[in-house]
PDB file of N, CA and C in Angstrom:
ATOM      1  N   UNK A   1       0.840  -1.185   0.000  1.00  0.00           N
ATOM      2  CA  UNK A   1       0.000   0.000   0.000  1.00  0.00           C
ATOM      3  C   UNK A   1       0.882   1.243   0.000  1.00  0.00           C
ATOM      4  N   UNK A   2       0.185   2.316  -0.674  1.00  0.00           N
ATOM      5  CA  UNK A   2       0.979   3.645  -0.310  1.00  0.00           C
ATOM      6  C   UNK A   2       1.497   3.844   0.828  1.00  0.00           C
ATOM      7  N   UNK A   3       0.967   3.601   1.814  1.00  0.00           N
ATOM      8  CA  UNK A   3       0.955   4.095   3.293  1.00  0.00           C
ATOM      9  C   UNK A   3       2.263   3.277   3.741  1.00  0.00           C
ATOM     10  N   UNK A   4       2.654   2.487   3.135  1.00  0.00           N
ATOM     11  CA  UNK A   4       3.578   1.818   3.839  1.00  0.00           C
ATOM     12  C   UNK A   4       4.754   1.939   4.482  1.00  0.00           C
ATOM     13  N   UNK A   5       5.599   2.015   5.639  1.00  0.00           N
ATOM     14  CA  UNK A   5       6.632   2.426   5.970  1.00  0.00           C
ATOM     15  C   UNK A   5       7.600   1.882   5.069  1.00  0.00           C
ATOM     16  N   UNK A   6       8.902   2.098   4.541  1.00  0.00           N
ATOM     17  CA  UNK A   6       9.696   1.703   4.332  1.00  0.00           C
ATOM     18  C   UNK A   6      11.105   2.069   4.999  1.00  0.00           C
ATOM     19  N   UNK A   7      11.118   3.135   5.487  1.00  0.00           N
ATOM     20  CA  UNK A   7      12.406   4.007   6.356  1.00  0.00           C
ATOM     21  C   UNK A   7      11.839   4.528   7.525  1.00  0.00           C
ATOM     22  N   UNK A   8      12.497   4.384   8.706  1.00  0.00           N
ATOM     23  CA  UNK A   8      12.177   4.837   9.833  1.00  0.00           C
ATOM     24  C   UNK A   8      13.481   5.215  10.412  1.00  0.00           C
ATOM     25  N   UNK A   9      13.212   6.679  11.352  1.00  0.00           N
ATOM     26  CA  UNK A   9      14.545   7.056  12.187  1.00  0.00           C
ATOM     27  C   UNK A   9      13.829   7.707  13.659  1.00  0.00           C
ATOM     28  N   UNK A  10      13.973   7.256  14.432  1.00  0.00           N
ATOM     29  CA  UNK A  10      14.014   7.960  15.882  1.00  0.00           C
ATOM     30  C   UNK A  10      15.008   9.020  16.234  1.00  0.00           C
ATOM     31  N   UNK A  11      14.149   9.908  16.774  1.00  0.00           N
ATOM     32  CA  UNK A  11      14.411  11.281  16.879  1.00  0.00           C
ATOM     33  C   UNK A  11      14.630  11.554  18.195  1.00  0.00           C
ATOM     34  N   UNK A  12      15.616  12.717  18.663  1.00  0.00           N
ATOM     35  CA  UNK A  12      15.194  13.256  19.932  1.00  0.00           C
ATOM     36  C   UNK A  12      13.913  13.324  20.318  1.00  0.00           C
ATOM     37  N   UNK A  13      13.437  12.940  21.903  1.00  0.00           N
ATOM     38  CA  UNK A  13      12.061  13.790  21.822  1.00  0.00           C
ATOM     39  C   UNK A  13      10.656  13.156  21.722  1.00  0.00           C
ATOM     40  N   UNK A  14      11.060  12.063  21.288  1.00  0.00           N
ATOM     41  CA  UNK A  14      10.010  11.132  21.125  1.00  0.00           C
ATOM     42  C   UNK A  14       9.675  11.535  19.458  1.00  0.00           C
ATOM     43  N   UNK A  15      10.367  11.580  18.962  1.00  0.00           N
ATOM     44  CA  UNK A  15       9.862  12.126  17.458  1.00  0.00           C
ATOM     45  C   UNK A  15      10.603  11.051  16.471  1.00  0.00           C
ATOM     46  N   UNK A  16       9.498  10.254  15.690  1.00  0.00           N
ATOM     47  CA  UNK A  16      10.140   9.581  14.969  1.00  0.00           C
ATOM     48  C   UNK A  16       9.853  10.679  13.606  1.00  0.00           C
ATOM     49  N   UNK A  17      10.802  10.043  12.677  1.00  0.00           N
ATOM     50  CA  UNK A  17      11.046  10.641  10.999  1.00  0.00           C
ATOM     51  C   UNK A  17      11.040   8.999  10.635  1.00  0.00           C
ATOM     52  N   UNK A  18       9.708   9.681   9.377  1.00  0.00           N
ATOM     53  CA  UNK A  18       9.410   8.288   8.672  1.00  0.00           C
ATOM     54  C   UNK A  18       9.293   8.536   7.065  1.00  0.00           C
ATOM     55  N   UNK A  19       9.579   7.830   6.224  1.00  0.00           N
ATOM     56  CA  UNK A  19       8.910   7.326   4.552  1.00  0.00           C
ATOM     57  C   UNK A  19       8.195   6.470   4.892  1.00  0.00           C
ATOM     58  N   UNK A  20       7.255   6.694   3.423  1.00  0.00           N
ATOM     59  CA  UNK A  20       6.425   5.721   3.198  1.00  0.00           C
ATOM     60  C   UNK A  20       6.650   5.705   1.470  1.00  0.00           C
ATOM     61  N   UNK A  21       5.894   4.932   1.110  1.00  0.00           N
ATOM     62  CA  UNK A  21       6.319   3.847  -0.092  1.00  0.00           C
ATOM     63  C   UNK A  21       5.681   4.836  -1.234  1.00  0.00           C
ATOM     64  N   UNK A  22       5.109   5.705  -0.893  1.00  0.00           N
ATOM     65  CA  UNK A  22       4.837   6.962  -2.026  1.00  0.00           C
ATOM     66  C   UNK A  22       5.479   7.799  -2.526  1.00  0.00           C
ATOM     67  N   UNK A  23       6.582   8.171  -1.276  1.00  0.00           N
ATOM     68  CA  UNK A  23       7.791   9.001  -0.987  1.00  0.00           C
ATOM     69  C   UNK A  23       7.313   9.714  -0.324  1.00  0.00           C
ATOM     70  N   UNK A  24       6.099  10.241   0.501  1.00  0.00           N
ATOM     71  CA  UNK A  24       5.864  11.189   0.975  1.00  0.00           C
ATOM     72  C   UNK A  24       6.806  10.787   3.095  1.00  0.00           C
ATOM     73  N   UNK A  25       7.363  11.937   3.384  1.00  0.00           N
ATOM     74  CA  UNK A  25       8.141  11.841   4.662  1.00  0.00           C
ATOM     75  C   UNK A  25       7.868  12.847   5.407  1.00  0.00           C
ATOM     76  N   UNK A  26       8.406  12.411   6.739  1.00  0.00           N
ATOM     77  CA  UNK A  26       7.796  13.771   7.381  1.00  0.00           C
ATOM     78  C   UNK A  26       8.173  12.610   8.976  1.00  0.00           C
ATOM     79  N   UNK A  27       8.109  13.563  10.413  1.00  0.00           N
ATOM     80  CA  UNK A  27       8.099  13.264  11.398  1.00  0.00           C
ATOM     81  C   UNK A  27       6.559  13.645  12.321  1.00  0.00           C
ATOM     82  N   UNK A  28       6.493  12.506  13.280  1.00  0.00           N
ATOM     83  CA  UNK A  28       5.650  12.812  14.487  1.00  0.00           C
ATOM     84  C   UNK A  28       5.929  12.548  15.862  1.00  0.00           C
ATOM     85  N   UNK A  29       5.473  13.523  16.289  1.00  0.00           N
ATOM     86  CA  UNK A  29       5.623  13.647  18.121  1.00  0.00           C
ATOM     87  C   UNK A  29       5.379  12.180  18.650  1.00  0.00           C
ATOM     88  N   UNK A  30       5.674  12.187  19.571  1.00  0.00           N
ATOM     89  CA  UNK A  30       4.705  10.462  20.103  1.00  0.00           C
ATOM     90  C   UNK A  30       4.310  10.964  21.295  1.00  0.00           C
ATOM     91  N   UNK A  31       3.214  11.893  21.932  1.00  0.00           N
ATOM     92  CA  UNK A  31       2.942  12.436  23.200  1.00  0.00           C
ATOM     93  C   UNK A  31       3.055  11.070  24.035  1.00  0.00           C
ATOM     94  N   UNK A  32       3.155  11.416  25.052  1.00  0.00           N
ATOM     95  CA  UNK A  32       3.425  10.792  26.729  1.00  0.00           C
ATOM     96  C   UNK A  32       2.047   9.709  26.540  1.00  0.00           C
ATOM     97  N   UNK A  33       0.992  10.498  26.399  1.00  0.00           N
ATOM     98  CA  UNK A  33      -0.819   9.837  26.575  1.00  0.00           C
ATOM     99  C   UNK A  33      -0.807   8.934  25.285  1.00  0.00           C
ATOM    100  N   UNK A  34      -0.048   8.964  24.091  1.00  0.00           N
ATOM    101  CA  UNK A  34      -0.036   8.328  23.069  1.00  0.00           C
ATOM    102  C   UNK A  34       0.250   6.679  23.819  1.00  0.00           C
ATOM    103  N   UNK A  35       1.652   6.769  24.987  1.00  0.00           N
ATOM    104  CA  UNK A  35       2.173   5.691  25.140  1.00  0.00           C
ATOM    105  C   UNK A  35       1.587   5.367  26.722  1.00  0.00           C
ATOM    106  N   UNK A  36       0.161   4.310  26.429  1.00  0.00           N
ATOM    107  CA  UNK A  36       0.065   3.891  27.924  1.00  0.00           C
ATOM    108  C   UNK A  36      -0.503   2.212  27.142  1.00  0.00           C
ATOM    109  N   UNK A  37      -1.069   1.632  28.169  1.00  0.00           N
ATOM    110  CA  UNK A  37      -1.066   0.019  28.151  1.00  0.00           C
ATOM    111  C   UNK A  37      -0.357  -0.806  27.475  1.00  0.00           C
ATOM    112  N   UNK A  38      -0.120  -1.454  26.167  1.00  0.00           N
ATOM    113  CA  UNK A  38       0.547  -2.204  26.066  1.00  0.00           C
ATOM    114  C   UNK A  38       1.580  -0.979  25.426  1.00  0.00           C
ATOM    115  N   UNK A  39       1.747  -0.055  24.906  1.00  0.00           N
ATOM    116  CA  UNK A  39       2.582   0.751  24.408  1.00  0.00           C
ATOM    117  C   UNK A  39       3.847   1.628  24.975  1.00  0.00           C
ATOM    118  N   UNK A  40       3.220   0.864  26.468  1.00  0.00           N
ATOM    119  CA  UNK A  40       3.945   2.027  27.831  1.00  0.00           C
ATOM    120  C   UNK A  40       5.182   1.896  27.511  1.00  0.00           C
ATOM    121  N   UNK A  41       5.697   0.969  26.978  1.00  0.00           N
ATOM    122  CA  UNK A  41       7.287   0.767  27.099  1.00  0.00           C
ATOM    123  C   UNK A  41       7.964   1.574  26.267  1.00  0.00           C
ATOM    124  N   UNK A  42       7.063   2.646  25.447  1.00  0.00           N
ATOM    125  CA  UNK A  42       8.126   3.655  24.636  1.00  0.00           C
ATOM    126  C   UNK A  42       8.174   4.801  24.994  1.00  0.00           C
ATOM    127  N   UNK A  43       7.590   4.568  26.459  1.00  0.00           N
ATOM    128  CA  UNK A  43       8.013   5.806  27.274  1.00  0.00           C
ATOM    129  C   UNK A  43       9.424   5.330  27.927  1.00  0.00           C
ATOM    130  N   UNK A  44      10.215   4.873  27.588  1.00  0.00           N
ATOM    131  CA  UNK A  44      11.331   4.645  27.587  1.00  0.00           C
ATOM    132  C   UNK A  44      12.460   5.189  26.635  1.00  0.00           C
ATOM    133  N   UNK A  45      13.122   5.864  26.541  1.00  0.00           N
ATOM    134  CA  UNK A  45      13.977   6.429  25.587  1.00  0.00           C
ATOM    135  C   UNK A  45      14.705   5.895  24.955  1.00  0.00           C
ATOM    136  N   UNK A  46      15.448   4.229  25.320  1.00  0.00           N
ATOM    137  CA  UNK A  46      16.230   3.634  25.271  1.00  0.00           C
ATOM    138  C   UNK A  46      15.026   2.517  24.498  1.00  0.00           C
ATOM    139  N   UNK A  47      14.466   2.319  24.920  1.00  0.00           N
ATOM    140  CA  UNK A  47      13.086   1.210  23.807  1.00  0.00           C
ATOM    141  C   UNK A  47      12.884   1.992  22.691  1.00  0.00           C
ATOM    142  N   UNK A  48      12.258   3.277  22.512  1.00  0.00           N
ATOM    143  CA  UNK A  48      11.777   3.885  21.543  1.00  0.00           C
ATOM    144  C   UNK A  48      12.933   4.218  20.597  1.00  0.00           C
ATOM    145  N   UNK A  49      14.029   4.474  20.786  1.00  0.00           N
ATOM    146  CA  UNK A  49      14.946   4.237  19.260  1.00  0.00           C
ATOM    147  C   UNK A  49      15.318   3.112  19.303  1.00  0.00           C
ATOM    148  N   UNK A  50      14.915   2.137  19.648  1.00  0.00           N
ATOM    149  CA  UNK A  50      15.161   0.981  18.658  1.00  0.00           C
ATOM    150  C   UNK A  50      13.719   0.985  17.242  1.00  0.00           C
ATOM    151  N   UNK A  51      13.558   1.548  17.326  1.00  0.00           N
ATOM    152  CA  UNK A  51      12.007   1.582  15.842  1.00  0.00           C
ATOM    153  C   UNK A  51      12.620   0.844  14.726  1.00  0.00           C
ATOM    154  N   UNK A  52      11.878  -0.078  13.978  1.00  0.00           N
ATOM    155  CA  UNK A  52      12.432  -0.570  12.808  1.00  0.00           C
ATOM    156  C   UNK A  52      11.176  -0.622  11.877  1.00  0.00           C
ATOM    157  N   UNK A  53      11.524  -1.062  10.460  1.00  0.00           N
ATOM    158  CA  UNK A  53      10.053  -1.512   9.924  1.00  0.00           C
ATOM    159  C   UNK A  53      10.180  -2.702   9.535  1.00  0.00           C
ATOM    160  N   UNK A  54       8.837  -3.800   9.921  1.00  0.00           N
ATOM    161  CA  UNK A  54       8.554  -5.016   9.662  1.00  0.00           C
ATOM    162  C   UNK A  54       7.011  -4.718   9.160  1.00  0.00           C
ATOM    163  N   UNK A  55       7.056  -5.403   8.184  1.00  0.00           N
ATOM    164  CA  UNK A  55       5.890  -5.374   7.107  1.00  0.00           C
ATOM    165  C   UNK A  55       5.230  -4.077   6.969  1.00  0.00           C
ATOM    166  N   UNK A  56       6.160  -3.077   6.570  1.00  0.00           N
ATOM    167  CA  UNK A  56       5.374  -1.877   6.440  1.00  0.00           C
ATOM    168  C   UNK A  56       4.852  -0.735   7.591  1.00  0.00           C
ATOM    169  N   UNK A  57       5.249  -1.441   8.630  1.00  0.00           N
ATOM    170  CA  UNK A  57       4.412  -0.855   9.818  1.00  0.00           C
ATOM    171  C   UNK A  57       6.136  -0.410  10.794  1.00  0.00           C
ATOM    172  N   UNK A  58       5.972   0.340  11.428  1.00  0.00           N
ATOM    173  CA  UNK A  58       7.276   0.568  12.392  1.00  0.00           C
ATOM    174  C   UNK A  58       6.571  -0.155  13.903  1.00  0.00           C
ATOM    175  N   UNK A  59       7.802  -0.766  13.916  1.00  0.00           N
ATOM    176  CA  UNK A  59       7.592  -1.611  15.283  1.00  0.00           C
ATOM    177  C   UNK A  59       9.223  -1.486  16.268  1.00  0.00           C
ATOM    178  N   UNK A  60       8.796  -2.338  16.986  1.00  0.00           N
ATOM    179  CA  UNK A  60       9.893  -2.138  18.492  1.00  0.00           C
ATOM    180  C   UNK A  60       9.844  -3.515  19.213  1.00  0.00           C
ATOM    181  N   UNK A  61      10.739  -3.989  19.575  1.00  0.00           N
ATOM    182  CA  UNK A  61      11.253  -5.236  20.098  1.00  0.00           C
ATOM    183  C   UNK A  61       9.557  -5.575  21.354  1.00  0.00           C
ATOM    184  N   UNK A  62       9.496  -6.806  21.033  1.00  0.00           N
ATOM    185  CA  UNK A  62       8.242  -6.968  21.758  1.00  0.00           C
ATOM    186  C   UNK A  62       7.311  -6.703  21.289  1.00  0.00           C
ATOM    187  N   UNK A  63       7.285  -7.001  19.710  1.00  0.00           N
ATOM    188  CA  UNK A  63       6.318  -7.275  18.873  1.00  0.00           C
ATOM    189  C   UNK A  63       4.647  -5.662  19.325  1.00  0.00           C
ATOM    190  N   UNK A  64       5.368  -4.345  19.691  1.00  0.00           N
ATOM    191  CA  UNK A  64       5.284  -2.992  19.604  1.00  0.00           C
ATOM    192  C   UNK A  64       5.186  -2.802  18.145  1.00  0.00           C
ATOM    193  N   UNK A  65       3.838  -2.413  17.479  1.00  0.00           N
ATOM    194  CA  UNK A  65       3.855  -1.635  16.329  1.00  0.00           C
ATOM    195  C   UNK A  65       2.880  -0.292  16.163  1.00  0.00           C
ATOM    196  N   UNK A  66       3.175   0.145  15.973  1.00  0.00           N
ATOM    197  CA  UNK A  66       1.751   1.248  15.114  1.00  0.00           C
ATOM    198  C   UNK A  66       1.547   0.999  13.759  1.00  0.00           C
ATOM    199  N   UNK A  67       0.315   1.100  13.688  1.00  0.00           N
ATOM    200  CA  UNK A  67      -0.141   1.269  12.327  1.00  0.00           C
ATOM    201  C   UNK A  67      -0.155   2.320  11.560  1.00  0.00           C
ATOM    202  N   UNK A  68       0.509   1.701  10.167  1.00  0.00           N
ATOM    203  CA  UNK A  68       0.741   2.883   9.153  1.00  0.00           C
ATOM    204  C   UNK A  68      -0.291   3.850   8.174  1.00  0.00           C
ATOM    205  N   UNK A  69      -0.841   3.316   8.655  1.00  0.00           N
ATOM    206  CA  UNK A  69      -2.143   4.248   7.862  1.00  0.00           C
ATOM    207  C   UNK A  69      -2.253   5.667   8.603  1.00  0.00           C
ATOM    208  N   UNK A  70      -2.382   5.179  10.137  1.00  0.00           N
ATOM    209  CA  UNK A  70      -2.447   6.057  11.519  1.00  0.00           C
ATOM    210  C   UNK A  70      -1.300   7.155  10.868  1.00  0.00           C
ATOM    211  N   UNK A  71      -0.254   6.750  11.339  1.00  0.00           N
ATOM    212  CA  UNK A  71       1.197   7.305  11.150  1.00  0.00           C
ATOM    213  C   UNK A  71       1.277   8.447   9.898  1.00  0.00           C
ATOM    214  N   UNK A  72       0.942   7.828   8.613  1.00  0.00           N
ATOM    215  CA  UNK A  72       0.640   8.167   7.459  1.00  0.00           C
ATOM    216  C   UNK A  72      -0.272   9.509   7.535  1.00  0.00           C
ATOM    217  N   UNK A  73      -1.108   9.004   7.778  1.00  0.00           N
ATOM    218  CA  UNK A  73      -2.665  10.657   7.974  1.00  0.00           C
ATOM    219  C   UNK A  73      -1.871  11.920   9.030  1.00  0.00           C
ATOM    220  N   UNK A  74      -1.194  11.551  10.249  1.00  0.00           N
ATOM    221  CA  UNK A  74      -0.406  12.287  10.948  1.00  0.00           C
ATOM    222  C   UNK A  74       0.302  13.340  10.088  1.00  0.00           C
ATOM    223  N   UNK A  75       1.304  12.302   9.267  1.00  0.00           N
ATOM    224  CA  UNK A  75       2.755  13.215   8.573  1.00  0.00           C
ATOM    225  C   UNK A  75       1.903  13.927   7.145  1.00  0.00           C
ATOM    226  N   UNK A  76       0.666  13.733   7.010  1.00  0.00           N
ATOM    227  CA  UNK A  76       0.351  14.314   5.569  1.00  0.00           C
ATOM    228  C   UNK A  76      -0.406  15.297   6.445  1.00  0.00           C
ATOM    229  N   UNK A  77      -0.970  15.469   7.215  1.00  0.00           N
ATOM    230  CA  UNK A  77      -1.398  16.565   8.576  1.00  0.00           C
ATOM    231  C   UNK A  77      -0.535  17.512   8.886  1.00  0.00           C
ATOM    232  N   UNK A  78       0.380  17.311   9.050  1.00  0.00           N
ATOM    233  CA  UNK A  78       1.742  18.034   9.387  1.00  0.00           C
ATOM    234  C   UNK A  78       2.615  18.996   8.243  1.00  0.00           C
ATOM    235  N   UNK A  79       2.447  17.971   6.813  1.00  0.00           N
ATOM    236  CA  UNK A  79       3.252  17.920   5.960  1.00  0.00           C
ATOM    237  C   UNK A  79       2.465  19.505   5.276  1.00  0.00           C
ATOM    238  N   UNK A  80       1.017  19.750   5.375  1.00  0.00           N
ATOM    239  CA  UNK A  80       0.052  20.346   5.278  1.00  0.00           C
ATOM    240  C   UNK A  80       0.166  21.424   5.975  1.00  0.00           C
ATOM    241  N   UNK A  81      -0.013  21.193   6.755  1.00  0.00           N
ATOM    242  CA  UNK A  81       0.938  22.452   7.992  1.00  0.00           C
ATOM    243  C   UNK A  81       1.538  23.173   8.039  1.00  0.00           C
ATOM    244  N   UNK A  82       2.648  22.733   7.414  1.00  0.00           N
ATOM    245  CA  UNK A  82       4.152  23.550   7.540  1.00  0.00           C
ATOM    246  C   UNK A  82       4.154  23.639   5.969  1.00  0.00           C
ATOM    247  N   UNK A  83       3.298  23.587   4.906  1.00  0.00           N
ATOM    248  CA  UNK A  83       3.398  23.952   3.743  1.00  0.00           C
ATOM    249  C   UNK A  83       2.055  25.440   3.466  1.00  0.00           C
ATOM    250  N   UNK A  84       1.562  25.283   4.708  1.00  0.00           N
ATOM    251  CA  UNK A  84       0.361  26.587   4.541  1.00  0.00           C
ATOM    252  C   UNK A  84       0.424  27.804   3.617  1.00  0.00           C
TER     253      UNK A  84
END
């Protein structure tokens, strides 16, 4: 799918920088409230740059992913934004 991750980089800050398979790139915040129940562990600084992509989606040791569609609508939100 378009949406698909293909490059991922962790950022200061909780901010990952991502591609997707369209070329469209761009970064998002990961607020504090983003990361609670099974996600809590990327309130860890040292968990959250490990980010990789497995099947399109960015994930984190302990089978941790978000979905790229999610991710995707974010950075074209943003991308929108800062092109006003």
């Amino acid at each position: 799918m378009y949406w698909d991750v293909v490059e991922v980089r962790a950022e200061s800050d909780c901010t990952l920088w991502v591609r997707f398979a369209d070329g469209v790139s761009g970064t998002v915040r990961v607020q504090p409230e983003d990361c609670s129940g099974v996600l809590a562990p990327l309130r860890d600084p040292v968990i959250f740059r490990q980010a990789y992509v497995e099947h399109g989606a960015v994930s984190w040791p302990g089978g941790l992913d978000w979905a790229p569609e999610s991710l995707y609508r974010e950075v074209v939100r943003g991308v929108r934004r800062a092109g006003d």
